[in-house]
PDB file of N, CA and C in Angstrom:
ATOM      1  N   UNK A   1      -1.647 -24.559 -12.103  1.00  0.00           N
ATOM      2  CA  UNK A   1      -1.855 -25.293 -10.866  1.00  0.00           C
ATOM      3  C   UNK A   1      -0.523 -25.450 -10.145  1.00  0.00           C
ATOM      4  N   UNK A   2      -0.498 -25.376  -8.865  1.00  0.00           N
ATOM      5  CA  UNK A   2       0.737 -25.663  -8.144  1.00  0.00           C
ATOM      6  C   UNK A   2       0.763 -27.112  -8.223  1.00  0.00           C
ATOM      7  N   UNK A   3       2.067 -27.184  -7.853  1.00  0.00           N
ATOM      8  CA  UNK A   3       2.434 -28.240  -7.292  1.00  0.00           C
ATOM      9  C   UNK A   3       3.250 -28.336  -5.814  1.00  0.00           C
ATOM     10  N   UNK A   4       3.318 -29.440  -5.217  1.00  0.00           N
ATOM     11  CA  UNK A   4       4.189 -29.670  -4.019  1.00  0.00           C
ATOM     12  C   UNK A   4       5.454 -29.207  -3.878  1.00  0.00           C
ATOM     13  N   UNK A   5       5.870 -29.115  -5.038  1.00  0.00           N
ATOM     14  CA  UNK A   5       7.211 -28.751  -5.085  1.00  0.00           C
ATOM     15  C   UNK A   5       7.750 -27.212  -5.318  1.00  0.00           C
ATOM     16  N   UNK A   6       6.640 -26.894  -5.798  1.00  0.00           N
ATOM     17  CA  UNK A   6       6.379 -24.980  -5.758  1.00  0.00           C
ATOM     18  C   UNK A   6       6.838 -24.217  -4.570  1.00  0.00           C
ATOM     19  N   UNK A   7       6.332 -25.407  -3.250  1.00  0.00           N
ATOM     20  CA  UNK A   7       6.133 -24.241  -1.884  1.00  0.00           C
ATOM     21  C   UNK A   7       5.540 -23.501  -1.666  1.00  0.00           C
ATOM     22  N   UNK A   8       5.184 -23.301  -0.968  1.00  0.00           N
ATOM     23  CA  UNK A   8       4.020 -22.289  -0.365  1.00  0.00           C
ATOM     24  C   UNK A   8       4.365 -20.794  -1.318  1.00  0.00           C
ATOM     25  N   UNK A   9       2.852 -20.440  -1.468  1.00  0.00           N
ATOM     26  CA  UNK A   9       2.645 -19.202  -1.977  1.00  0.00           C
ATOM     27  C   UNK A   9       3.566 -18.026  -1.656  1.00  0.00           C
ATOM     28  N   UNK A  10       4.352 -17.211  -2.120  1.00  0.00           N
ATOM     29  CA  UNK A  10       4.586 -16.473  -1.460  1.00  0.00           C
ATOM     30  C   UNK A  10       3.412 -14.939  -1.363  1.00  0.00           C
ATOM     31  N   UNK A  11       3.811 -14.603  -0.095  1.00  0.00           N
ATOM     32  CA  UNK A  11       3.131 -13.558   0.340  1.00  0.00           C
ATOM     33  C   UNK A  11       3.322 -12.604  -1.056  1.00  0.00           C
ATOM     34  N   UNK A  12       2.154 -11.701  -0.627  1.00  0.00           N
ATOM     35  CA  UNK A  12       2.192 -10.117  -1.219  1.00  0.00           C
ATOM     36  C   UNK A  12       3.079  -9.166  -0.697  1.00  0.00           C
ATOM     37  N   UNK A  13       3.544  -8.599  -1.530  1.00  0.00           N
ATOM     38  CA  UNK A  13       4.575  -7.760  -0.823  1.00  0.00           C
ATOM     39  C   UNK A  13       4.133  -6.348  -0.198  1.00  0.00           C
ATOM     40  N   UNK A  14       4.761  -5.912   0.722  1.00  0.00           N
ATOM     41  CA  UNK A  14       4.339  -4.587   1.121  1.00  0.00           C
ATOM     42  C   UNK A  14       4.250  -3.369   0.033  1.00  0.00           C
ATOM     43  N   UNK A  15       4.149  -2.255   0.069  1.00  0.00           N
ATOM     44  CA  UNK A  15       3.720  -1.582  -1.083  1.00  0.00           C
ATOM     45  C   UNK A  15       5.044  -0.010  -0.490  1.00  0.00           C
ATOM     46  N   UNK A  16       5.433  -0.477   1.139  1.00  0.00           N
ATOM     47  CA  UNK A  16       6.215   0.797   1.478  1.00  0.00           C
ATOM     48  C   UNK A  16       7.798   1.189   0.972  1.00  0.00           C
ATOM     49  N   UNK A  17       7.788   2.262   0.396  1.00  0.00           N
ATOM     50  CA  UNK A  17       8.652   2.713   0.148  1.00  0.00           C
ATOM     51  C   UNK A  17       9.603   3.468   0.844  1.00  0.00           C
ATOM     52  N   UNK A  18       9.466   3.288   2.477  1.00  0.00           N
ATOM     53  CA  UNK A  18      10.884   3.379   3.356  1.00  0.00           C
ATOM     54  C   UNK A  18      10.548   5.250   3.397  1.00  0.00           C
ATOM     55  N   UNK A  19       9.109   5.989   2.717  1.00  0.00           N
ATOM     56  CA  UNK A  19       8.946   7.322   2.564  1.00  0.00           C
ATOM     57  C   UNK A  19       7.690   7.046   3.884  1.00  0.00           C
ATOM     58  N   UNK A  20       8.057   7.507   5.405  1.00  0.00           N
ATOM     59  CA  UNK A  20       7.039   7.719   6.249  1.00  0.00           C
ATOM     60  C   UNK A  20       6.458   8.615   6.573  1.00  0.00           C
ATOM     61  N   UNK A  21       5.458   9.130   5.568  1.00  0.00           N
ATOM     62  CA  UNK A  21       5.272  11.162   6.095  1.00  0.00           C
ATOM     63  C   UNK A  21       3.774  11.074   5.952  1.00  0.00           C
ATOM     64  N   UNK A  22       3.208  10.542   6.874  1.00  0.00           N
ATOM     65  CA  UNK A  22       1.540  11.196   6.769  1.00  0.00           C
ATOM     66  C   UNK A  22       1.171  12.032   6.473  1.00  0.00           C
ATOM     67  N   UNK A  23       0.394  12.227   5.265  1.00  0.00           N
ATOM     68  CA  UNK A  23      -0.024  13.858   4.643  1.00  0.00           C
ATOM     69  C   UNK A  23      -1.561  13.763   5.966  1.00  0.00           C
ATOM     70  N   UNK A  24      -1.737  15.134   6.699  1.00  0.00           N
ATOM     71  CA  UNK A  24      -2.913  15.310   7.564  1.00  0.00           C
ATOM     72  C   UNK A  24      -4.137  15.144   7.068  1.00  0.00           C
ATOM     73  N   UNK A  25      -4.139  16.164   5.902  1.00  0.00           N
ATOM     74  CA  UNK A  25      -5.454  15.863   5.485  1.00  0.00           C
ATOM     75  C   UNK A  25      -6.352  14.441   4.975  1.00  0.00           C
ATOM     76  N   UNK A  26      -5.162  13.988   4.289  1.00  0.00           N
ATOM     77  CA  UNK A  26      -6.326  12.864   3.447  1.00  0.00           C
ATOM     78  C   UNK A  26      -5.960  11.576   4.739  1.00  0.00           C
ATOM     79  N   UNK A  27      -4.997  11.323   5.512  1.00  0.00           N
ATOM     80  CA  UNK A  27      -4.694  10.512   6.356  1.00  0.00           C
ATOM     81  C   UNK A  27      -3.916   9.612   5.533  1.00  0.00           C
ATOM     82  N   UNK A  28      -2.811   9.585   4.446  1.00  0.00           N
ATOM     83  CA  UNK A  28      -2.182   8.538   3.771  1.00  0.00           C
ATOM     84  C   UNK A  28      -0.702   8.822   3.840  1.00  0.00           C
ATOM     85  N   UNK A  29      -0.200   7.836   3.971  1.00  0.00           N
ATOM     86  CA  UNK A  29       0.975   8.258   3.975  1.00  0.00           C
ATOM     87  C   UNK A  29       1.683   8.584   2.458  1.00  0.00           C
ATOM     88  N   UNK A  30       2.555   9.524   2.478  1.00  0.00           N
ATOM     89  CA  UNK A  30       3.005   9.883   1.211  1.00  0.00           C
ATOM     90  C   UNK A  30       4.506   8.988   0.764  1.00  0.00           C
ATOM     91  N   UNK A  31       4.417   8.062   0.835  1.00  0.00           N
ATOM     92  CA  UNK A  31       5.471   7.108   0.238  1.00  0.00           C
ATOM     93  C   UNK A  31       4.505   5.673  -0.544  1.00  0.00           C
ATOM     94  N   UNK A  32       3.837   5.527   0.448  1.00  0.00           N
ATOM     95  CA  UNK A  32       2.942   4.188  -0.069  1.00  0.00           C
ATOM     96  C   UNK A  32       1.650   4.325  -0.556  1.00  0.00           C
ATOM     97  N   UNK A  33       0.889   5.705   0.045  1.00  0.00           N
ATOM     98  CA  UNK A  33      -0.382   6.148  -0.138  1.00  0.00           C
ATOM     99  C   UNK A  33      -1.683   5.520   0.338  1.00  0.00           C
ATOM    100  N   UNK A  34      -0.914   4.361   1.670  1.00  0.00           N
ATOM    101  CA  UNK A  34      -1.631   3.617   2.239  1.00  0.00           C
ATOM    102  C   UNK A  34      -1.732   4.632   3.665  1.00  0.00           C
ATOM    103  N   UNK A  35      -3.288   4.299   4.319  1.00  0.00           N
ATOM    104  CA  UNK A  35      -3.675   4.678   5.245  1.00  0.00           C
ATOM    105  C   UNK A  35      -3.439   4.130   6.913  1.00  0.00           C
ATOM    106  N   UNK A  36      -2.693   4.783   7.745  1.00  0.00           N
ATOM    107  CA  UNK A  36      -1.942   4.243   9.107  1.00  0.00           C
ATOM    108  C   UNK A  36      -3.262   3.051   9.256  1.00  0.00           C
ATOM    109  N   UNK A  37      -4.098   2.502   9.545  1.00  0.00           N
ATOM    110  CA  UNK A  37      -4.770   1.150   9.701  1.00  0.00           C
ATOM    111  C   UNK A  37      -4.786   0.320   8.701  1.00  0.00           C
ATOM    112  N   UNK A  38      -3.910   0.802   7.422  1.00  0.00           N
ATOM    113  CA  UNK A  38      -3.548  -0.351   6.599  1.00  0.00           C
ATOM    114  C   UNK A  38      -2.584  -0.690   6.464  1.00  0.00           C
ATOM    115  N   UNK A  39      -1.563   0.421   6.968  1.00  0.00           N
ATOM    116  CA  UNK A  39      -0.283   0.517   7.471  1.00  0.00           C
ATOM    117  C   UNK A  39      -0.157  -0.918   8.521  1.00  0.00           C
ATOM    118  N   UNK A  40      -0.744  -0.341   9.720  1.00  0.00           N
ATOM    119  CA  UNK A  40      -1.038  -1.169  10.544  1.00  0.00           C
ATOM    120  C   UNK A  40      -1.434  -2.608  10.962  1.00  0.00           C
ATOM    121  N   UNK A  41      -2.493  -2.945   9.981  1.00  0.00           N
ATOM    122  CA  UNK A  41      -2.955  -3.975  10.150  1.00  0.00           C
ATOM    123  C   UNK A  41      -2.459  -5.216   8.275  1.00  0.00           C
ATOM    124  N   UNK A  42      -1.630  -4.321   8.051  1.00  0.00           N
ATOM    125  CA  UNK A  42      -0.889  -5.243   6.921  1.00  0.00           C
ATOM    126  C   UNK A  42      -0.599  -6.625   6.902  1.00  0.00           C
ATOM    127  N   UNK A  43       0.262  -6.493   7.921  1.00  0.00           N
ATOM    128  CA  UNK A  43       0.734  -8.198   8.272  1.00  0.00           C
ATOM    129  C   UNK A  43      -0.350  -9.117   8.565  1.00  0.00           C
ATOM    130  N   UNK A  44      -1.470  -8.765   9.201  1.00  0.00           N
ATOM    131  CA  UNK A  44      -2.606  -9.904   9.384  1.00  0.00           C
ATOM    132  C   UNK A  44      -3.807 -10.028   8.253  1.00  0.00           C
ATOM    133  N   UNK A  45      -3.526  -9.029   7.221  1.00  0.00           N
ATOM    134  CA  UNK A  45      -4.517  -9.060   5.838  1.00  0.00           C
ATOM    135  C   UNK A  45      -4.096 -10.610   4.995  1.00  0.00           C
ATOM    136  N   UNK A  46      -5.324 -10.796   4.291  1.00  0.00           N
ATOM    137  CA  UNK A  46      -5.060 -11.990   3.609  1.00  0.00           C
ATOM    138  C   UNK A  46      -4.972 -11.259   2.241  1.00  0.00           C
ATOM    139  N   UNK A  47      -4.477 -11.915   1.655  1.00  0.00           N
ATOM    140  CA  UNK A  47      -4.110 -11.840   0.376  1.00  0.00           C
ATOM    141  C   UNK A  47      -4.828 -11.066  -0.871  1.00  0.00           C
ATOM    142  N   UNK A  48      -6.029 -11.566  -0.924  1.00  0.00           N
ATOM    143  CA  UNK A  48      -7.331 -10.609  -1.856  1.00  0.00           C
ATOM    144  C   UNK A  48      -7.282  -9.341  -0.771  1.00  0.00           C
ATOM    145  N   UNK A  49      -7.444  -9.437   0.486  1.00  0.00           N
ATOM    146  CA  UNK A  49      -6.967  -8.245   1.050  1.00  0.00           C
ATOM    147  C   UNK A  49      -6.235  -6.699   0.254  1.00  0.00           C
ATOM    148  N   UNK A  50      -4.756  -7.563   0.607  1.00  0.00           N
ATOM    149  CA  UNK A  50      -3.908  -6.834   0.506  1.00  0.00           C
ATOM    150  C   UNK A  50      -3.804  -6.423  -1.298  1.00  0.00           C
ATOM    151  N   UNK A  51      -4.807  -6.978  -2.279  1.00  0.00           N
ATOM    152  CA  UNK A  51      -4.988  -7.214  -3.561  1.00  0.00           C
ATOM    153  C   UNK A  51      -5.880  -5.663  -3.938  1.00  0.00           C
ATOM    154  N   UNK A  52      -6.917  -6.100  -2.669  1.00  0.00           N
ATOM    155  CA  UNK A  52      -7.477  -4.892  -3.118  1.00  0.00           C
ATOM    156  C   UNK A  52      -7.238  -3.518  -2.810  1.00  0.00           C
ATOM    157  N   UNK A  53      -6.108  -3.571  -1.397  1.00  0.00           N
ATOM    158  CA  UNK A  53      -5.455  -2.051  -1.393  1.00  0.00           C
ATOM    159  C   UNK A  53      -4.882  -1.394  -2.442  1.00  0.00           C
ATOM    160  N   UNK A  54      -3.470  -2.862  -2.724  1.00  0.00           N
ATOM    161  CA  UNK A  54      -2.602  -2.236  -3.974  1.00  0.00           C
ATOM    162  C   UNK A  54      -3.528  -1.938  -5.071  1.00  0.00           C
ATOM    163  N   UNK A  55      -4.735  -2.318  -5.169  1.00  0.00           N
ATOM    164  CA  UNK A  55      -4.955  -1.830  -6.337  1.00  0.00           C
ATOM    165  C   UNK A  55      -5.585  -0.280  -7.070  1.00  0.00           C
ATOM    166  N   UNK A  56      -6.198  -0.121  -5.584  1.00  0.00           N
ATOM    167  CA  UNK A  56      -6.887   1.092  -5.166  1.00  0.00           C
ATOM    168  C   UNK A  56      -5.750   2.200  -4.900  1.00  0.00           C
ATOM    169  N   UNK A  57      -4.456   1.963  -4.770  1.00  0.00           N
ATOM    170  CA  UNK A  57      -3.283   2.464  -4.252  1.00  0.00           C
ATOM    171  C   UNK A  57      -2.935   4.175  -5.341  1.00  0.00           C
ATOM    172  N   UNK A  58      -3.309   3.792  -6.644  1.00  0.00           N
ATOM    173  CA  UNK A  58      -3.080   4.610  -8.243  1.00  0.00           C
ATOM    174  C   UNK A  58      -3.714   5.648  -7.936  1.00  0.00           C
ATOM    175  N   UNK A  59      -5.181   5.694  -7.549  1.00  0.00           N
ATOM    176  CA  UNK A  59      -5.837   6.058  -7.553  1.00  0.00           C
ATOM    177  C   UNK A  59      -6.049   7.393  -6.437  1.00  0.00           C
ATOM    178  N   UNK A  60      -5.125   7.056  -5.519  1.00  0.00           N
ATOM    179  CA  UNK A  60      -5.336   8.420  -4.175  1.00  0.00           C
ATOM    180  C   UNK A  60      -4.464   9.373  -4.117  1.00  0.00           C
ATOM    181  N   UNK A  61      -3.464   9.291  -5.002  1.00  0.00           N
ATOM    182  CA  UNK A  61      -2.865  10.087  -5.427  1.00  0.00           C
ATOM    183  C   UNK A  61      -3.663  11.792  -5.305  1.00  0.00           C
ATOM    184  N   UNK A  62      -4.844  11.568  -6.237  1.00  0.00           N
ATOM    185  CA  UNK A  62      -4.937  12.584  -5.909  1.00  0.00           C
ATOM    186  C   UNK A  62      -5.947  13.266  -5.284  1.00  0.00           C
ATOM    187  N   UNK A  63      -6.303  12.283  -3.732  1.00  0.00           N
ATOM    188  CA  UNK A  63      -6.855  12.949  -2.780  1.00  0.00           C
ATOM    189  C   UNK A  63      -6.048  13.302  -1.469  1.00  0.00           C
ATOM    190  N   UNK A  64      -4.328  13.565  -2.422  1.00  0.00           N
ATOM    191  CA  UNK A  64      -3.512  14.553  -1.949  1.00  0.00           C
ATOM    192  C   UNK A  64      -3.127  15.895  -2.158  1.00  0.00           C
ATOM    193  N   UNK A  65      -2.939  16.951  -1.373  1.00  0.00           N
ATOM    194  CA  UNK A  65      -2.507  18.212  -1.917  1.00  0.00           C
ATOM    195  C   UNK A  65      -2.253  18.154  -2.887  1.00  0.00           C
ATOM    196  N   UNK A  66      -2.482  19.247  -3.741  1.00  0.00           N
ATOM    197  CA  UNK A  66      -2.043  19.082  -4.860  1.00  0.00           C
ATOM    198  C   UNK A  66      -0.033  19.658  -4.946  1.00  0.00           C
ATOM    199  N   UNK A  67       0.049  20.147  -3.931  1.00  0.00           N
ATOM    200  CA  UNK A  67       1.304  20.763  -4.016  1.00  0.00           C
ATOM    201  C   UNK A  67       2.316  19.564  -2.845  1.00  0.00           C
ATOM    202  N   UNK A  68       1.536  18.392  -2.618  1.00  0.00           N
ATOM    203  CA  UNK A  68       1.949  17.164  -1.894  1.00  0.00           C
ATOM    204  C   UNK A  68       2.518  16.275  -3.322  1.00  0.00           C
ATOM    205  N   UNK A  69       1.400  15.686  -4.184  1.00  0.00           N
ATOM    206  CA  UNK A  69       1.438  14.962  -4.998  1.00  0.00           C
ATOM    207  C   UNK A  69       3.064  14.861  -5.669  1.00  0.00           C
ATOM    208  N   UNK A  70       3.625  15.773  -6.143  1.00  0.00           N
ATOM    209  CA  UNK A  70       4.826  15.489  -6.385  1.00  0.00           C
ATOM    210  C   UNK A  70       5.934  14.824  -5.401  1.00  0.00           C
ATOM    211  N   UNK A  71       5.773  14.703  -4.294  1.00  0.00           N
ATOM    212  CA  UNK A  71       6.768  13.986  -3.605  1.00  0.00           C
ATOM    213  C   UNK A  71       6.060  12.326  -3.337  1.00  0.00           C
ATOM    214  N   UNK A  72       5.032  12.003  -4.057  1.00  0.00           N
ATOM    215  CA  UNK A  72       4.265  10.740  -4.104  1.00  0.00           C
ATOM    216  C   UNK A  72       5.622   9.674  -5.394  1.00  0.00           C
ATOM    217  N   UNK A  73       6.362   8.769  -4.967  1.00  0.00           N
ATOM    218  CA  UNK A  73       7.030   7.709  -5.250  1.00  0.00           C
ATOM    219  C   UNK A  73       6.509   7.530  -6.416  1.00  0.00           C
ATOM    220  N   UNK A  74       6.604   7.286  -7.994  1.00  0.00           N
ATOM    221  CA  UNK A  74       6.131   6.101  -8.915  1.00  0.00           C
ATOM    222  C   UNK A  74       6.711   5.321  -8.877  1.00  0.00           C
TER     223      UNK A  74
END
C-alpha cells in the first residue's frame, strides 16, 4: 500500500530506444517495435495502457523481416 509520503506513482516508462526506423511492412518501428499511433499517442495512455503494449512488445519481433529482426534492440 502507498503511502503519502511515497508520492505520486511514477509513470511507465517509454519503451524507445533513440532507434527511429519504421520497418514498411509490419508498420513498427525497429528500435521499440511499437507502432507510429502508439508511438504517438504514448503520452496520453494510462498506465494498464501502456502495460499492455510493453507487454505485447516480445512478441512482434517477429512480424518483422526476417533479415530486419537482427537490428531489433534486446
Amino acid at each position: 500500500m502507498r503511502t503519502p509520503s511515497d508520492g505520486p506513482p511514477k509513470p511507465i516508462k517509454t519503451p524507445c530506444t533513440k532507434v527511429c526506423t519504421v520497418d514498411g511492412a509490419s508498420g513498427l518501428c525497429l528500435g521499440c517495435l511499437r507502432s507510429l499511433q502508439e508511438i504517438a499517442e504514448w503520452s496520453r495512455l494510462d498506465d494498464a495502457t501502456r502495460e499492455a503494449i510493453l507487454d505485447a512488445l516480445p512478441g512482434r519481433v517477429t512480424r518483422l523481416d526476417p533479415a530486419l529482426q537482427g537490428l531489433v534492440p534486446r
